[in-house]
PDB file of N, CA and C in Angstrom:
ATOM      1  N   UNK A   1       0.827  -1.200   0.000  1.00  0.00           N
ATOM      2  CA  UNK A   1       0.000   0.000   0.000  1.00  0.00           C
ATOM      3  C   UNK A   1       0.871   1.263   0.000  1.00  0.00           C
ATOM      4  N   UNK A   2       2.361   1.042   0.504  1.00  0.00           N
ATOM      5  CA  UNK A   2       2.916   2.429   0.692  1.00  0.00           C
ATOM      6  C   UNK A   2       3.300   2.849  -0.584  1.00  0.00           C
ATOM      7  N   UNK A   3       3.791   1.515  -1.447  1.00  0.00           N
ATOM      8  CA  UNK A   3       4.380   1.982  -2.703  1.00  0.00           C
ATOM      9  C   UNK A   3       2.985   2.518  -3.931  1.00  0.00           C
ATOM     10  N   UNK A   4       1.649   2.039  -3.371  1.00  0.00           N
ATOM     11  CA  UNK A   4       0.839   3.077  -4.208  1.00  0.00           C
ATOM     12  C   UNK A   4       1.039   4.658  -3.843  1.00  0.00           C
ATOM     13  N   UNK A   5       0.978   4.588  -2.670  1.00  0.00           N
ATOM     14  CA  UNK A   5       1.061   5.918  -1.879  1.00  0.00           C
ATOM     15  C   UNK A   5       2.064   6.896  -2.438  1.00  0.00           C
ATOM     16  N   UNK A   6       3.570   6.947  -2.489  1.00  0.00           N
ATOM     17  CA  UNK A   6       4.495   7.001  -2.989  1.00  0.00           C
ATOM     18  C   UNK A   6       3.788   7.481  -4.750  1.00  0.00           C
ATOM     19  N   UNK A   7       3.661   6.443  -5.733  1.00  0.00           N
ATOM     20  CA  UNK A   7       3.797   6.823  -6.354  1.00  0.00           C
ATOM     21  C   UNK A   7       2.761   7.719  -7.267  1.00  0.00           C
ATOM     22  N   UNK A   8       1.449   8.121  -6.345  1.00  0.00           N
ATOM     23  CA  UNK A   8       0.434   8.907  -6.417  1.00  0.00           C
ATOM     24  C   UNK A   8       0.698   9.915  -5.578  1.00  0.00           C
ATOM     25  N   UNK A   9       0.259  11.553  -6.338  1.00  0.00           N
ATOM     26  CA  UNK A   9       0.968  12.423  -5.430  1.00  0.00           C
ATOM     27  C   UNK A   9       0.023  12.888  -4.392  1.00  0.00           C
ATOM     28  N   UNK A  10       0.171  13.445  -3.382  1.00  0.00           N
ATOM     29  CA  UNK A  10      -0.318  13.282  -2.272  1.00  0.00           C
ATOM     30  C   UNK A  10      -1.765  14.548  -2.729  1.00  0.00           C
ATOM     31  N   UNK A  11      -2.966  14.529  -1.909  1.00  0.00           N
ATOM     32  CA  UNK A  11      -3.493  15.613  -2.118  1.00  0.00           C
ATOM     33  C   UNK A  11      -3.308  16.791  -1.553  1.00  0.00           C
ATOM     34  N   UNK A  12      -2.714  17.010  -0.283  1.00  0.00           N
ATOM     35  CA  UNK A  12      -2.114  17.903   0.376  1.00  0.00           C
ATOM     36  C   UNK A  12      -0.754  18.227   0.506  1.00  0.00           C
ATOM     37  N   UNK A  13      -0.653  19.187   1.528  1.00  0.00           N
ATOM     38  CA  UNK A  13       0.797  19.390   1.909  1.00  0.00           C
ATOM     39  C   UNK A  13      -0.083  19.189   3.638  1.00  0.00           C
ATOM     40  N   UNK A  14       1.310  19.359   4.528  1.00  0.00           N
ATOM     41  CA  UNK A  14       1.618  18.815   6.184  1.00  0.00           C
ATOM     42  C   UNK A  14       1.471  20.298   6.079  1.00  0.00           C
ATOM     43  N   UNK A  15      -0.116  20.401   7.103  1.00  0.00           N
ATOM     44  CA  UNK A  15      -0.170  21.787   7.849  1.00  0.00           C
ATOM     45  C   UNK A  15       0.931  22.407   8.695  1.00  0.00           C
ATOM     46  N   UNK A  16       1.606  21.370   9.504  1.00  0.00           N
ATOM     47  CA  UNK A  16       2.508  21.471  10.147  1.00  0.00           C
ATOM     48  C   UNK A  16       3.923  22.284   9.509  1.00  0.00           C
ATOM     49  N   UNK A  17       4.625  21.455   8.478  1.00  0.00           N
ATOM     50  CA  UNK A  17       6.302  21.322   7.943  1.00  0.00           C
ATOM     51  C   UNK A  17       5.432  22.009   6.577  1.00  0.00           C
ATOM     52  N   UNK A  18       4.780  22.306   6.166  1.00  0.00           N
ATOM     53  CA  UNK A  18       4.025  21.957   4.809  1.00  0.00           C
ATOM     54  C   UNK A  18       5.191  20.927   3.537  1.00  0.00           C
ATOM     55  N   UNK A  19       5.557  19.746   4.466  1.00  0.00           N
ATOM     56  CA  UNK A  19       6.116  18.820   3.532  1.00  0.00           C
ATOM     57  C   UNK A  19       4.717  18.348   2.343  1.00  0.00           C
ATOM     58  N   UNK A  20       5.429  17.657   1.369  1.00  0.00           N
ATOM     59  CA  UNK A  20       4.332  17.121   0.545  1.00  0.00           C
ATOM     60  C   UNK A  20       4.404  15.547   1.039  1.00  0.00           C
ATOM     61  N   UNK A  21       5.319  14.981   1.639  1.00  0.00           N
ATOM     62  CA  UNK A  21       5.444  13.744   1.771  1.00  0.00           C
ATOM     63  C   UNK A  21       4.446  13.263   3.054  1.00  0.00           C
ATOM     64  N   UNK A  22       3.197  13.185   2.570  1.00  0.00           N
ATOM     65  CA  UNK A  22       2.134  13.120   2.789  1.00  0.00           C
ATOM     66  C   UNK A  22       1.228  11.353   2.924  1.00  0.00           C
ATOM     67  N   UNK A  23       1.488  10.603   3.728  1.00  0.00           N
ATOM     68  CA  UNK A  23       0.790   9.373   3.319  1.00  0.00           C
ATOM     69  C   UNK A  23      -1.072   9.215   3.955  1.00  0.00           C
ATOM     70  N   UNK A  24      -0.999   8.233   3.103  1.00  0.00           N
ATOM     71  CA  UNK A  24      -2.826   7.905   4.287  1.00  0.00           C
ATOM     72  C   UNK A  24      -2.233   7.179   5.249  1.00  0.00           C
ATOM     73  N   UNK A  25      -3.280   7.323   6.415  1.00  0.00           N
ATOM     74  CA  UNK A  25      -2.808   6.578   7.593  1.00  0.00           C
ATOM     75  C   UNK A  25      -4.401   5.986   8.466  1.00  0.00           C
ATOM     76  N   UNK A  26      -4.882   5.588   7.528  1.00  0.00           N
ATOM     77  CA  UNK A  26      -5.924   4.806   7.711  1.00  0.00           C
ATOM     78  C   UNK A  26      -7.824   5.985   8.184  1.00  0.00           C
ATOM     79  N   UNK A  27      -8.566   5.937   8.645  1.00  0.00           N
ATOM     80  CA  UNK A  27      -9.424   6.577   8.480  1.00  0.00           C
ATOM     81  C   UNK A  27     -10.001   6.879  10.748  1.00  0.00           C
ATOM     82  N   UNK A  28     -10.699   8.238  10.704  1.00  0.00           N
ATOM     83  CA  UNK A  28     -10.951   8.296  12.023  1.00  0.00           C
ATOM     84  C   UNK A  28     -12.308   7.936  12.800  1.00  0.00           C
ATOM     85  N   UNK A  29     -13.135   8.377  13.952  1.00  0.00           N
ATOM     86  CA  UNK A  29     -14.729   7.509  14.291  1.00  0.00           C
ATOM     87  C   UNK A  29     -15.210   7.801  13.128  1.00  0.00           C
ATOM     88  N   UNK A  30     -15.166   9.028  12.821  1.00  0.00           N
ATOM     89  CA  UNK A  30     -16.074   9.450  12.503  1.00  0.00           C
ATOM     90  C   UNK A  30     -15.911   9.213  10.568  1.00  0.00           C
ATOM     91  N   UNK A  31     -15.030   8.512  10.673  1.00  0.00           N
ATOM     92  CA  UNK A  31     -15.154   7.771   8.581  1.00  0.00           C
ATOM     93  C   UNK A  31     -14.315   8.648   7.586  1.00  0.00           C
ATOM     94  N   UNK A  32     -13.348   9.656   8.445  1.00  0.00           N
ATOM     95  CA  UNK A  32     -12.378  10.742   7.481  1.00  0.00           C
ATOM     96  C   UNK A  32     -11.189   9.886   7.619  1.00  0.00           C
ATOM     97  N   UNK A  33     -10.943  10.551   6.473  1.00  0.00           N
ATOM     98  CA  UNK A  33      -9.532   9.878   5.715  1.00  0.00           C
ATOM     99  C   UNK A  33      -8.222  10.650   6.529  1.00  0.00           C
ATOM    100  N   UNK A  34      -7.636  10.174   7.709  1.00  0.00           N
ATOM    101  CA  UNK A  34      -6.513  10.388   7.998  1.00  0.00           C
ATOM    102  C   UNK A  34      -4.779  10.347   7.200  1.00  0.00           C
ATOM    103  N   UNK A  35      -4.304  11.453   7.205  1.00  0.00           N
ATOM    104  CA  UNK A  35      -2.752  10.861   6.662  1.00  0.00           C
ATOM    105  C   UNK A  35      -1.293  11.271   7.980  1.00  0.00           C
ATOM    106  N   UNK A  36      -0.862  10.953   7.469  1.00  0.00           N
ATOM    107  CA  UNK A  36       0.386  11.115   7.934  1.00  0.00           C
ATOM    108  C   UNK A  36       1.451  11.977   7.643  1.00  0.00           C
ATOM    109  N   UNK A  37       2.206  12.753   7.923  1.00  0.00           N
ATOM    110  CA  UNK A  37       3.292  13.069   7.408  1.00  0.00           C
ATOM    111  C   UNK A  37       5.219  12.122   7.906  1.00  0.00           C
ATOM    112  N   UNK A  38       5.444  11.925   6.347  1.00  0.00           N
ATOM    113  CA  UNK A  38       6.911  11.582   6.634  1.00  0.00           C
ATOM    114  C   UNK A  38       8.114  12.489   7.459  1.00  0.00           C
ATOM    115  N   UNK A  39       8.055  13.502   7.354  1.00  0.00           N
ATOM    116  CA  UNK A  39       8.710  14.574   7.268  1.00  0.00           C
ATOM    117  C   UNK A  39       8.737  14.538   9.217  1.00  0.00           C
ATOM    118  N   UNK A  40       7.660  15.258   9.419  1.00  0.00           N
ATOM    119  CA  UNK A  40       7.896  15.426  11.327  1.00  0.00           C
ATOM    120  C   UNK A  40       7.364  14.405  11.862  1.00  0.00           C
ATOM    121  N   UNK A  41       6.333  13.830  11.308  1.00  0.00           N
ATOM    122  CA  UNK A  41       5.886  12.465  12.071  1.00  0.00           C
ATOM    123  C   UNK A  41       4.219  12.488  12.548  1.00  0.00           C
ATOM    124  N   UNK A  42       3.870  14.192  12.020  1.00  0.00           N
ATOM    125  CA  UNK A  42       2.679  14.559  12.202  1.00  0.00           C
ATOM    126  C   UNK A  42       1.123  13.584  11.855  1.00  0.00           C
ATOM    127  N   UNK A  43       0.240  13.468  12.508  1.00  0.00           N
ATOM    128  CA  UNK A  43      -0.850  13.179  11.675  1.00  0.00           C
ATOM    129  C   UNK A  43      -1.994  13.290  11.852  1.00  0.00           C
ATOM    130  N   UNK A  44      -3.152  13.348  11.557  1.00  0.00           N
ATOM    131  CA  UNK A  44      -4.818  13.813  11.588  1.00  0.00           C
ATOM    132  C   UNK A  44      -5.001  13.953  10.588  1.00  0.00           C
ATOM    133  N   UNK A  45      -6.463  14.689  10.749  1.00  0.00           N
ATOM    134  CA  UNK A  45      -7.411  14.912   9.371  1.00  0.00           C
ATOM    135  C   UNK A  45      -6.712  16.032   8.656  1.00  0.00           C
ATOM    136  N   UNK A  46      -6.531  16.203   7.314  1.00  0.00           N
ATOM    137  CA  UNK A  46      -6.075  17.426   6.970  1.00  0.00           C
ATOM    138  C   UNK A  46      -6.845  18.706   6.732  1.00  0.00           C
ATOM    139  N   UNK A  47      -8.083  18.333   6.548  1.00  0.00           N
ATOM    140  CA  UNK A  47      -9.330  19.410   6.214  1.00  0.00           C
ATOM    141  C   UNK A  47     -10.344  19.011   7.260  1.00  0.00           C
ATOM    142  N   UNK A  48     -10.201  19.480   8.782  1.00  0.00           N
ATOM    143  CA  UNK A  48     -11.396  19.203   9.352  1.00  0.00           C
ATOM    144  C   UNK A  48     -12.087  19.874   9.353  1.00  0.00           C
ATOM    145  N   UNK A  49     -13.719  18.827   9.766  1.00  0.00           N
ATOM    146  CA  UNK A  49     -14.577  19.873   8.892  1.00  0.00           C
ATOM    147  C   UNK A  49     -15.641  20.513   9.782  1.00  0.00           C
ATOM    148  N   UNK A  50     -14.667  20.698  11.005  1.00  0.00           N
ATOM    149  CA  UNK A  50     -15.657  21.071  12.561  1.00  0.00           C
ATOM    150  C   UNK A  50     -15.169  22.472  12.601  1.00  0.00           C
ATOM    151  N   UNK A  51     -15.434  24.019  12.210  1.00  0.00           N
ATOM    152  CA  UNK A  51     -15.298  24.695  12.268  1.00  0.00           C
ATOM    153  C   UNK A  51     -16.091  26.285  12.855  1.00  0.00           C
ATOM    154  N   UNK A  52     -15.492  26.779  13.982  1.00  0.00           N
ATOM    155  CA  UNK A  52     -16.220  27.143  14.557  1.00  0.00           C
ATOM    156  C   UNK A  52     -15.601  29.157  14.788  1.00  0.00           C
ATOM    157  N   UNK A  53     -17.176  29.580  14.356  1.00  0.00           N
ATOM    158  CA  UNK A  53     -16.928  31.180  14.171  1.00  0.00           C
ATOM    159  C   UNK A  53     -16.573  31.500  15.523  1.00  0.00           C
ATOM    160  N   UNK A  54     -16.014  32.936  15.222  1.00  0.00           N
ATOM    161  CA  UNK A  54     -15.848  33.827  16.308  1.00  0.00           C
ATOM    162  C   UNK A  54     -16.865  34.117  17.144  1.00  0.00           C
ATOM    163  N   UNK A  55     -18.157  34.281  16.419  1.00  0.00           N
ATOM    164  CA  UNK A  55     -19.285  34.358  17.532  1.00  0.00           C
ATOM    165  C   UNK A  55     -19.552  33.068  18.410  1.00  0.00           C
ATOM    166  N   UNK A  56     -19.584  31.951  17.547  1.00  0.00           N
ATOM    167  CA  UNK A  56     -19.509  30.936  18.578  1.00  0.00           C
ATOM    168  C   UNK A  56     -18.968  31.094  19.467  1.00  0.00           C
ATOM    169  N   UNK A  57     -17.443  31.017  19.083  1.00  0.00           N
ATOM    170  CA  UNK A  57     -16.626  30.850  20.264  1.00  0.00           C
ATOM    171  C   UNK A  57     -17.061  31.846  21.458  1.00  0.00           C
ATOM    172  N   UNK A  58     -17.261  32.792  21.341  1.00  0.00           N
ATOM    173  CA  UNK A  58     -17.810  34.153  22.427  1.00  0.00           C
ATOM    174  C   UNK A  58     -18.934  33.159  23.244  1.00  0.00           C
ATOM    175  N   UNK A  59     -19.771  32.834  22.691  1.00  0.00           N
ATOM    176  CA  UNK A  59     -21.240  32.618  23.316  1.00  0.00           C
ATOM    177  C   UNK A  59     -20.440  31.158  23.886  1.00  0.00           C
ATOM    178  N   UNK A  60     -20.178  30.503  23.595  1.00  0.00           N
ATOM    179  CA  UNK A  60     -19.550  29.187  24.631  1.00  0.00           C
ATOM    180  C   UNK A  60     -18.560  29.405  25.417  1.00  0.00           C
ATOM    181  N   UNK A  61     -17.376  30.554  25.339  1.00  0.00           N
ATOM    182  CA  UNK A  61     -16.645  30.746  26.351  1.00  0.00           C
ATOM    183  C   UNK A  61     -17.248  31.325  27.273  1.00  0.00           C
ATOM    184  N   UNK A  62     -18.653  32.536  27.110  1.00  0.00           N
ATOM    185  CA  UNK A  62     -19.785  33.164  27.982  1.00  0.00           C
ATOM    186  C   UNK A  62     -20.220  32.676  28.791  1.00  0.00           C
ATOM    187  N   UNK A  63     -20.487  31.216  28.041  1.00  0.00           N
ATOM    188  CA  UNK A  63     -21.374  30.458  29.083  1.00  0.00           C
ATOM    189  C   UNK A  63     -20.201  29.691  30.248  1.00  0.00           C
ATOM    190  N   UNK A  64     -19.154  29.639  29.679  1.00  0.00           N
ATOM    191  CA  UNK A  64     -17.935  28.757  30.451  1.00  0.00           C
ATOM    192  C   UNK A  64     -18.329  29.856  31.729  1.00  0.00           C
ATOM    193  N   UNK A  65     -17.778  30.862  31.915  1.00  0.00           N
ATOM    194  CA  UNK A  65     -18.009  31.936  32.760  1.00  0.00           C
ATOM    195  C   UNK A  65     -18.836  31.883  33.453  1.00  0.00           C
ATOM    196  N   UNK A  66     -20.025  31.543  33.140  1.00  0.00           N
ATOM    197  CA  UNK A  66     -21.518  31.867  34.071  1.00  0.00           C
ATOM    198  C   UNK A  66     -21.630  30.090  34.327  1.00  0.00           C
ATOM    199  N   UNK A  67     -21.018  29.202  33.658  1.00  0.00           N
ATOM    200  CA  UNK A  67     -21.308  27.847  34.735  1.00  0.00           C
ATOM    201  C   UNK A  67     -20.189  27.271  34.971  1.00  0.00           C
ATOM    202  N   UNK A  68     -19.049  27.563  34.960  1.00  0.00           N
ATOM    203  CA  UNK A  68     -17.594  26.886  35.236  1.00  0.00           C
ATOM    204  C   UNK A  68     -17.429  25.300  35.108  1.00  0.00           C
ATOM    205  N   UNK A  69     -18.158  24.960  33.987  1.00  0.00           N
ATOM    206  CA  UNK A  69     -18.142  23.303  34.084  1.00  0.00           C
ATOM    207  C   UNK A  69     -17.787  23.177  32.243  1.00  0.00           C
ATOM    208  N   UNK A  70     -17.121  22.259  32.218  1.00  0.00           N
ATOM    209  CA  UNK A  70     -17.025  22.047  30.682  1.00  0.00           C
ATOM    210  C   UNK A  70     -17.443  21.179  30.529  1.00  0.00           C
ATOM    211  N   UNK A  71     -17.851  20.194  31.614  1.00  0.00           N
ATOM    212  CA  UNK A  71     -18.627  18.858  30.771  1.00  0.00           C
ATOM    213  C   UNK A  71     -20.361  19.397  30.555  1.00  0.00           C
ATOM    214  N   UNK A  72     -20.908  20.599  31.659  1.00  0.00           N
ATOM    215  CA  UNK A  72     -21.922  21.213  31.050  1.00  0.00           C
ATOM    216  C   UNK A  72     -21.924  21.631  29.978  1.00  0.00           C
ATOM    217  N   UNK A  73     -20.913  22.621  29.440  1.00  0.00           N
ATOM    218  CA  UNK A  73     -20.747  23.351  28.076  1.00  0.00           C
ATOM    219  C   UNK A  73     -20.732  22.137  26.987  1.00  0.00           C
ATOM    220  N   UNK A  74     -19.911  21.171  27.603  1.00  0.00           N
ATOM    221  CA  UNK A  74     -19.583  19.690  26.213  1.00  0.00           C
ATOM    222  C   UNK A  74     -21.441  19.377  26.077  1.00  0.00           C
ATOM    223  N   UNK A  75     -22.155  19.413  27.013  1.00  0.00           N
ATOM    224  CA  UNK A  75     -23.805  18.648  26.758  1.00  0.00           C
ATOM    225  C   UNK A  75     -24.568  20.115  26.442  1.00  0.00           C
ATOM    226  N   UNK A  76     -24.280  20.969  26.483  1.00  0.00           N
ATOM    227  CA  UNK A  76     -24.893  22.401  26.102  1.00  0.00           C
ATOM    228  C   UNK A  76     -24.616  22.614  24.576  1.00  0.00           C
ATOM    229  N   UNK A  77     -23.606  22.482  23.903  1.00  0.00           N
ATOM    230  CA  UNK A  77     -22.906  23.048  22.712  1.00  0.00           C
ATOM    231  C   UNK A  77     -22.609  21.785  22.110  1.00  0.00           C
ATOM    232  N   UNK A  78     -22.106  20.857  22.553  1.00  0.00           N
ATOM    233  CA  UNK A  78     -21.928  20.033  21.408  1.00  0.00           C
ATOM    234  C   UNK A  78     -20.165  20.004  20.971  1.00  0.00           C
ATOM    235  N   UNK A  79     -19.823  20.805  22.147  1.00  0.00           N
ATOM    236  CA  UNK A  79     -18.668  20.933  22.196  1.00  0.00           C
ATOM    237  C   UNK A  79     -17.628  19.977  22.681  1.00  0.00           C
ATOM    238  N   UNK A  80     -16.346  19.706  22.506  1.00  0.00           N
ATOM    239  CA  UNK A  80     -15.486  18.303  23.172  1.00  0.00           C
ATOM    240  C   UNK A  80     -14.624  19.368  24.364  1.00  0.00           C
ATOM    241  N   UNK A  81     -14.819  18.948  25.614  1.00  0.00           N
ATOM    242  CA  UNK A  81     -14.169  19.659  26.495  1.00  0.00           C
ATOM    243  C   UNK A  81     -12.599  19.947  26.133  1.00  0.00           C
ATOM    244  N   UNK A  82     -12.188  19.263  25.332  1.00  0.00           N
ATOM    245  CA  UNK A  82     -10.641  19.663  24.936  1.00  0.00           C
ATOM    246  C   UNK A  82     -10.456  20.985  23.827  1.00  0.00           C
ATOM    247  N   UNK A  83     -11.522  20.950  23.267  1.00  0.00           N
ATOM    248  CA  UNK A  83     -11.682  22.313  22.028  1.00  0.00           C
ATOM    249  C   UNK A  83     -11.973  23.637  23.295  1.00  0.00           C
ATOM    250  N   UNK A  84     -12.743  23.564  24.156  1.00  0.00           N
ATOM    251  CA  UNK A  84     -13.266  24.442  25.085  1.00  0.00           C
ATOM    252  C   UNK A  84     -11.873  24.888  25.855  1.00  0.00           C
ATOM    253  N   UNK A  85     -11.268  23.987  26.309  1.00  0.00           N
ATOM    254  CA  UNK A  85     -10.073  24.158  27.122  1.00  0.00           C
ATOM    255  C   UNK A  85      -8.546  24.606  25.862  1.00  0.00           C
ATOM    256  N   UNK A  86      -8.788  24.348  25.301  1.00  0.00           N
ATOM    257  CA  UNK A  86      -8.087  24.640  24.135  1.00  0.00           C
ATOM    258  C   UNK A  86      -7.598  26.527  23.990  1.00  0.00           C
ATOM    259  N   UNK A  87      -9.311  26.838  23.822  1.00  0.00           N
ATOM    260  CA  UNK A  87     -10.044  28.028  23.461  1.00  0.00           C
ATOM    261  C   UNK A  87      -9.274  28.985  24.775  1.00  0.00           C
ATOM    262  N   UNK A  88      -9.552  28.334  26.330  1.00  0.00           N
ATOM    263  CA  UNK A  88      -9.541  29.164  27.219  1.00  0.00           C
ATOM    264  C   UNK A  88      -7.680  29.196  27.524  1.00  0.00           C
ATOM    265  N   UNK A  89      -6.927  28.382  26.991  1.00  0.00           N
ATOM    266  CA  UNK A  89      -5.539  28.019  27.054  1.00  0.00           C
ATOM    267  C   UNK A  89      -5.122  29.230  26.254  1.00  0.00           C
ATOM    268  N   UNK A  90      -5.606  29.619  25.105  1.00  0.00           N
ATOM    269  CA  UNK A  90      -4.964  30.108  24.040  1.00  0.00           C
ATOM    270  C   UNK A  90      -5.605  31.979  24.398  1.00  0.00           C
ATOM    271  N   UNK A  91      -6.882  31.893  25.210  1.00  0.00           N
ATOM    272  CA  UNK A  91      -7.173  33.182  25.374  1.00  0.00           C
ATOM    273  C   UNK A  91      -6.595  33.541  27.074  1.00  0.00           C
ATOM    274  N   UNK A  92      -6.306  32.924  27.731  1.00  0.00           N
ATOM    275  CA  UNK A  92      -5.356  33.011  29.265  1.00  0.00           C
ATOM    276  C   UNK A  92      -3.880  33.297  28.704  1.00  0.00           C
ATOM    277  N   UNK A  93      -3.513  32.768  27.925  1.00  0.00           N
ATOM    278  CA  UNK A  93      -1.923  33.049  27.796  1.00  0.00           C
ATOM    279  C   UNK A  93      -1.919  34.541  26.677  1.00  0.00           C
ATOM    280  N   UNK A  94      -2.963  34.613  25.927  1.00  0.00           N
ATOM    281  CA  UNK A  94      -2.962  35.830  25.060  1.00  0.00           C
ATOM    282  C   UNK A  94      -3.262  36.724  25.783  1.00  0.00           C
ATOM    283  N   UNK A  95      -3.729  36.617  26.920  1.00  0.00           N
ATOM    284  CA  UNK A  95      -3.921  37.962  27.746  1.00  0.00           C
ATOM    285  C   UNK A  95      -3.315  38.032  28.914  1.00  0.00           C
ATOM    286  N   UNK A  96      -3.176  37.406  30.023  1.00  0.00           N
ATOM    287  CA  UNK A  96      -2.481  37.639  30.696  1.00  0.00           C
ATOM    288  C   UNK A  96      -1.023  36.966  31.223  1.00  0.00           C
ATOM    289  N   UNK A  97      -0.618  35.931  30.138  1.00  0.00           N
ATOM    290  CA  UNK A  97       0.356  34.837  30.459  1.00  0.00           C
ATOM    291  C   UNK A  97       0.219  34.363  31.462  1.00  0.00           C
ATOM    292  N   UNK A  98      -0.885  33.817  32.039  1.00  0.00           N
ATOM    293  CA  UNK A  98      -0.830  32.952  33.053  1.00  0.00           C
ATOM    294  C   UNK A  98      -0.811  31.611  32.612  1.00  0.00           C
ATOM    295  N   UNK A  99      -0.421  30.740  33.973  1.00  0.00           N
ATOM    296  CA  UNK A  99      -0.053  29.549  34.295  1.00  0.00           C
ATOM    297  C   UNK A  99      -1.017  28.470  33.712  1.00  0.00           C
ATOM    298  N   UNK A 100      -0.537  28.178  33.014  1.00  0.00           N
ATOM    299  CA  UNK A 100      -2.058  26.219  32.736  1.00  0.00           C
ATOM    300  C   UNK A 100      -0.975  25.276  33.358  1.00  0.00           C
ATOM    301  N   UNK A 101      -2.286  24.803  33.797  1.00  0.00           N
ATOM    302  CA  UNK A 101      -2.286  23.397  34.807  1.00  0.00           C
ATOM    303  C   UNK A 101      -1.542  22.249  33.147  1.00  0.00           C
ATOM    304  N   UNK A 102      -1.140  21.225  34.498  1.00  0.00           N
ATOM    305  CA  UNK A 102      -0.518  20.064  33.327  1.00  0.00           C
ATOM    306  C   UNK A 102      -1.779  19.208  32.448  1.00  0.00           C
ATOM    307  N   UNK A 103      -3.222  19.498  33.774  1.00  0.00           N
ATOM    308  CA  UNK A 103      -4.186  18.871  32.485  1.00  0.00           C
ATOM    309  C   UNK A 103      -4.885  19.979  31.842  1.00  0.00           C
ATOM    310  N   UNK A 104      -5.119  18.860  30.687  1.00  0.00           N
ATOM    311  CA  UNK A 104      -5.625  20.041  29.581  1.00  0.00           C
ATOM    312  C   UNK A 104      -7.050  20.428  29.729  1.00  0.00           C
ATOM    313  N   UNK A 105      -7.785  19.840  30.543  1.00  0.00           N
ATOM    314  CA  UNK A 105      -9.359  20.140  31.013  1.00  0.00           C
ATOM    315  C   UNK A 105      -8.899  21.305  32.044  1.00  0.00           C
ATOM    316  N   UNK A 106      -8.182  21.763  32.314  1.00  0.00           N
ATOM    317  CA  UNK A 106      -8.614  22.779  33.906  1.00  0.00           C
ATOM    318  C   UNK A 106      -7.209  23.723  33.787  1.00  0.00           C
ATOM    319  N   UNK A 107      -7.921  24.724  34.593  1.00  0.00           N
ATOM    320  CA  UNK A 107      -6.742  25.280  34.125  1.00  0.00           C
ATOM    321  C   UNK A 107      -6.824  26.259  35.323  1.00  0.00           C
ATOM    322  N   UNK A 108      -5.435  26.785  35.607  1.00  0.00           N
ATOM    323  CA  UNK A 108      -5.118  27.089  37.167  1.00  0.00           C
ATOM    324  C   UNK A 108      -5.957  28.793  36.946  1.00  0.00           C
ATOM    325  N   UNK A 109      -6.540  29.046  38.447  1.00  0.00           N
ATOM    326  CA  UNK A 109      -7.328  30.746  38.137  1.00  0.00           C
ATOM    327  C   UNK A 109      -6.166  31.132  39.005  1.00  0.00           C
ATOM    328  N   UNK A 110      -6.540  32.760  38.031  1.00  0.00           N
ATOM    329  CA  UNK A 110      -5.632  33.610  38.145  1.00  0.00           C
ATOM    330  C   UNK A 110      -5.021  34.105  39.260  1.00  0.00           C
ATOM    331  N   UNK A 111      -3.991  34.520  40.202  1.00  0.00           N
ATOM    332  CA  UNK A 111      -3.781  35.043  41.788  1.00  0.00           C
ATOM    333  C   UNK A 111      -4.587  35.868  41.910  1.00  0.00           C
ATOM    334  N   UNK A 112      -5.057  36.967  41.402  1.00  0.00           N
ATOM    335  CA  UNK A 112      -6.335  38.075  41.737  1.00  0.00           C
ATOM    336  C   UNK A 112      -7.436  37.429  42.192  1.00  0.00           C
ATOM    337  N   UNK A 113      -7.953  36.353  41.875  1.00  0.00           N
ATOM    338  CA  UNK A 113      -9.240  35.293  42.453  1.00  0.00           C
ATOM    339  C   UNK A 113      -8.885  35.073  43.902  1.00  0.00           C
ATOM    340  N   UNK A 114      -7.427  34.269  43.971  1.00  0.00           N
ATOM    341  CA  UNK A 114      -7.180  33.298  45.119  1.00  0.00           C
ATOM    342  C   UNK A 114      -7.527  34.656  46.113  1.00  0.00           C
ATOM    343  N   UNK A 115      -6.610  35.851  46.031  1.00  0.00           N
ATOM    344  CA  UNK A 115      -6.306  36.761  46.727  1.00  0.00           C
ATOM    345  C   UNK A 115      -7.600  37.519  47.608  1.00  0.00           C
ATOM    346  N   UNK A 116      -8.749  37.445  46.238  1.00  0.00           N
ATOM    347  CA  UNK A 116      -9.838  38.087  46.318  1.00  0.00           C
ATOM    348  C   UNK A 116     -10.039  36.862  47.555  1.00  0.00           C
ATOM    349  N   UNK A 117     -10.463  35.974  47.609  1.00  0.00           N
ATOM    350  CA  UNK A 117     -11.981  34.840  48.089  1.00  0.00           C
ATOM    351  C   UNK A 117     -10.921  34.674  49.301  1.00  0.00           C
ATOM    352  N   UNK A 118      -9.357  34.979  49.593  1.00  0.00           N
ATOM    353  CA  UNK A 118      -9.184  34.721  51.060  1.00  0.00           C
ATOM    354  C   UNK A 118      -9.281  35.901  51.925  1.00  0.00           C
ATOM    355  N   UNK A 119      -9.699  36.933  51.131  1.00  0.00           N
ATOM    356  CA  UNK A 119      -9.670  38.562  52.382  1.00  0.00           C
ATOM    357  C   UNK A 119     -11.233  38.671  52.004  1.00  0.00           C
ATOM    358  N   UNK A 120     -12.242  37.665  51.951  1.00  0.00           N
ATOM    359  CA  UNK A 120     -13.771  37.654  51.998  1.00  0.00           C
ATOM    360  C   UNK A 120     -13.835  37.018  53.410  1.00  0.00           C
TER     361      UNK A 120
END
């Protein structure tokens, strides 16, 4: 199978390296065609097709806020608690460089909180 692979050219390039050396690497739950890259070792879907606007994202990080649970938000939205935590990883370090926890569901609150709720 590799030497078909090989000698058909790939349909993409590696989002990653954007190498072309591009293989299939069998398919995911949900029936998409996974590949591989030779090059860094990368692999997933190359065109996924779960894409989510800016307004979304607002109205589900909103709600993160007003219920502090992501497995609520995951049964509210339809969302995978790792895209949610993802979201709040990438908007905590863009604003204030704070600390994330080693898991990727939770993520450490800020010293202004701790500081606040022990002089209550």
């Amino acid at each position: 199978m590799d030497f078909v692979n090989e000698l058909t050219p790939p349909p993409f390039h590696c989002p990653h390296c954007r190498s072309d050396l591009v293989v299939k690497n069998g398919h995911n739950l949900k029936g998409k065609q996974q590949y591989r890259c030779k090059r860094c070792g990368k692999s997933g879907v190359l065109n996924p097709s779960v894409r989510y606007t800016e307004e979304q994202k607002k109205e589900i990080l909103s709600a993160y806020y007003t219920y502090r649970s992501l497995r609520r938000i995951e049964r509210m939205f339809g969302v995978t608690r790792e895209t949610v935590a993802a979201w709040l990883k990438k908007k905590t370090l863009g604003d204030e460089q704070a600390p994330v926890s080693r898991y990727p569901a939770t993520l450490i609150r800020p010293t202004w909180y701790a500081r606040q709720s022990q002089e209550a």
